[in-house]
Structure formats: structure tokens, C-alpha cells
Protein backbone atom coordinates (compact mmCIF):
# COMPACT_ATOMS: atom_id res chain seq x y z
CA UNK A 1 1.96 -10.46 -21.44
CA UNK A 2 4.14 -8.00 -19.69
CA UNK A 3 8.03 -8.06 -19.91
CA UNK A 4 9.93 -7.79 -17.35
CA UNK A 5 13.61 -5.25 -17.44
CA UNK A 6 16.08 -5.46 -14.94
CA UNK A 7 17.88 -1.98 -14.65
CA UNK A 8 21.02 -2.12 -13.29
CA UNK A 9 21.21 -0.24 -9.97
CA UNK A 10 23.78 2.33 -11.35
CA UNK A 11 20.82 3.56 -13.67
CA UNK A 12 17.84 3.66 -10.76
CA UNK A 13 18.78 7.80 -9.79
CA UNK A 14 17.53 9.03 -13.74
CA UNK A 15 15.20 6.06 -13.73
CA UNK A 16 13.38 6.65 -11.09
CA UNK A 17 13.61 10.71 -11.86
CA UNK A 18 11.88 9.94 -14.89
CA UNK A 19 9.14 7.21 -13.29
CA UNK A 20 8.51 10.44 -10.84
CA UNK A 21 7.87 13.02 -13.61
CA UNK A 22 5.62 10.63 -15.69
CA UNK A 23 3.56 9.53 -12.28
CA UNK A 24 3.44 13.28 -10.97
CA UNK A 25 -0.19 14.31 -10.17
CA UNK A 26 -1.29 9.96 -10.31
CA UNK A 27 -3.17 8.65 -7.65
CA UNK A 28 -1.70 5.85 -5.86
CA UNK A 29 -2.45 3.07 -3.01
CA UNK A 30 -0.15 1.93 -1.23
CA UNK A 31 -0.46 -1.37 0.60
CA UNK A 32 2.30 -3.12 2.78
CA UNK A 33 3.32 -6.97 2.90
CA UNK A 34 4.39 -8.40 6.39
CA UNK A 35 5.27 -11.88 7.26
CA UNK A 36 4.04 -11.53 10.66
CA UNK A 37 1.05 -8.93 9.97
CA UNK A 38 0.17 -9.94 6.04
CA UNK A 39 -1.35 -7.34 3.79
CA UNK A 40 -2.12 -4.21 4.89
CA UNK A 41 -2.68 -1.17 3.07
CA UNK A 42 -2.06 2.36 4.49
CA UNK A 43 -3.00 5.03 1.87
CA UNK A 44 -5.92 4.67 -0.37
CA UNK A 45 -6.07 6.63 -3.93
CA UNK A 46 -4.26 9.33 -2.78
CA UNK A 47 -1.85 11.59 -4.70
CA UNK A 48 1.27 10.47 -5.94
CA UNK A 49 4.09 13.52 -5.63
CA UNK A 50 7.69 11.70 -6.52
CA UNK A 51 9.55 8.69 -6.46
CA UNK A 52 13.48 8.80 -5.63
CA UNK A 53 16.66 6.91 -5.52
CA UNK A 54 19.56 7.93 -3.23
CA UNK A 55 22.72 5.65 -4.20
CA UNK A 56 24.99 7.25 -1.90
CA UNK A 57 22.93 5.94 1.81
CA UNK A 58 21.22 3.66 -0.85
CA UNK A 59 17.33 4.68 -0.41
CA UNK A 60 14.47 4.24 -2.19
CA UNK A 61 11.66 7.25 -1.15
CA UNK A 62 8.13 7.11 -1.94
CA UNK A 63 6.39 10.74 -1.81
CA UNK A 64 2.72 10.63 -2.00
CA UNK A 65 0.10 12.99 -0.33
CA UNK A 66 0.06 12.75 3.67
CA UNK A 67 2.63 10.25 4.03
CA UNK A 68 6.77 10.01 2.82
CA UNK A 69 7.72 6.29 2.62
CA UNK A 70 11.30 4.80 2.84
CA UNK A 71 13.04 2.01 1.81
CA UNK A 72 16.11 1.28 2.46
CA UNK A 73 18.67 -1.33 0.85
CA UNK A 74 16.36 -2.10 -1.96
């Protein structure tokens, strides 16, 4: 069984710095959740460049081949 960590949101920046160099180079899928829409995914096995938090406008971007995802107030 997996266990879960909560990381405090002061620690996400070097966090998710390190998550980004490990998953460098991965392949990824990315599929999207939408109350109105449902599932949906929009980038199939495709590869993964970086993963980055940005406290100061308080961002979460996703960097993955063909597409730059954004989420903010995470």
C-alpha cells in the first residue's frame, strides 16, 4: 500500500525541481477531469520535459512535449 506525504507548500519550489529532474526524458499522459465534460485526456505517451512551482503568482506548470500546462492556485 502506498503512503501518502503532505509537503508543506513552502517546500513545493525544490520539490517539484527535484520531481522534474527524476521524470526528465519520462513519457507521460495527461488526461483532464471536468464536472461538466468528465474525463478527457489530451496528450497520450508523450515526453515529459519539467514540472515547476512558482510561489510568488502561485503556479503549478506542467512541461511535456507539444503542449505547456498551467495550474494555477493549486
Amino acid at each position: 500500500m502506498s503512503k501518502l506525504t503532505n509537503i508543506p507548500r513552502s517546500e513545493w519550489k525544490a520539490f517539484f525541481d527535484r520531481l522534474s529532474d527524476t521524470l526528465l526524458g519520462k513519457w507521460a499522459e495527461v488526461e483532464v477531469s471536468s464536472l461538466d465534460l468528465g474525463d478527457q485526456i489530451i496528450a497520450e505517451w508523450v515526453p515529459m520535459y519539467g514540472i515547476t512551482y512558482d510561489s510568488k503568482d502561485d503556479l503549478l506548470g506542467v512541461a511535456i512535449d507539444r503542449f505547456n500546462h498551467i495550474i494555477r492556485h493549486p
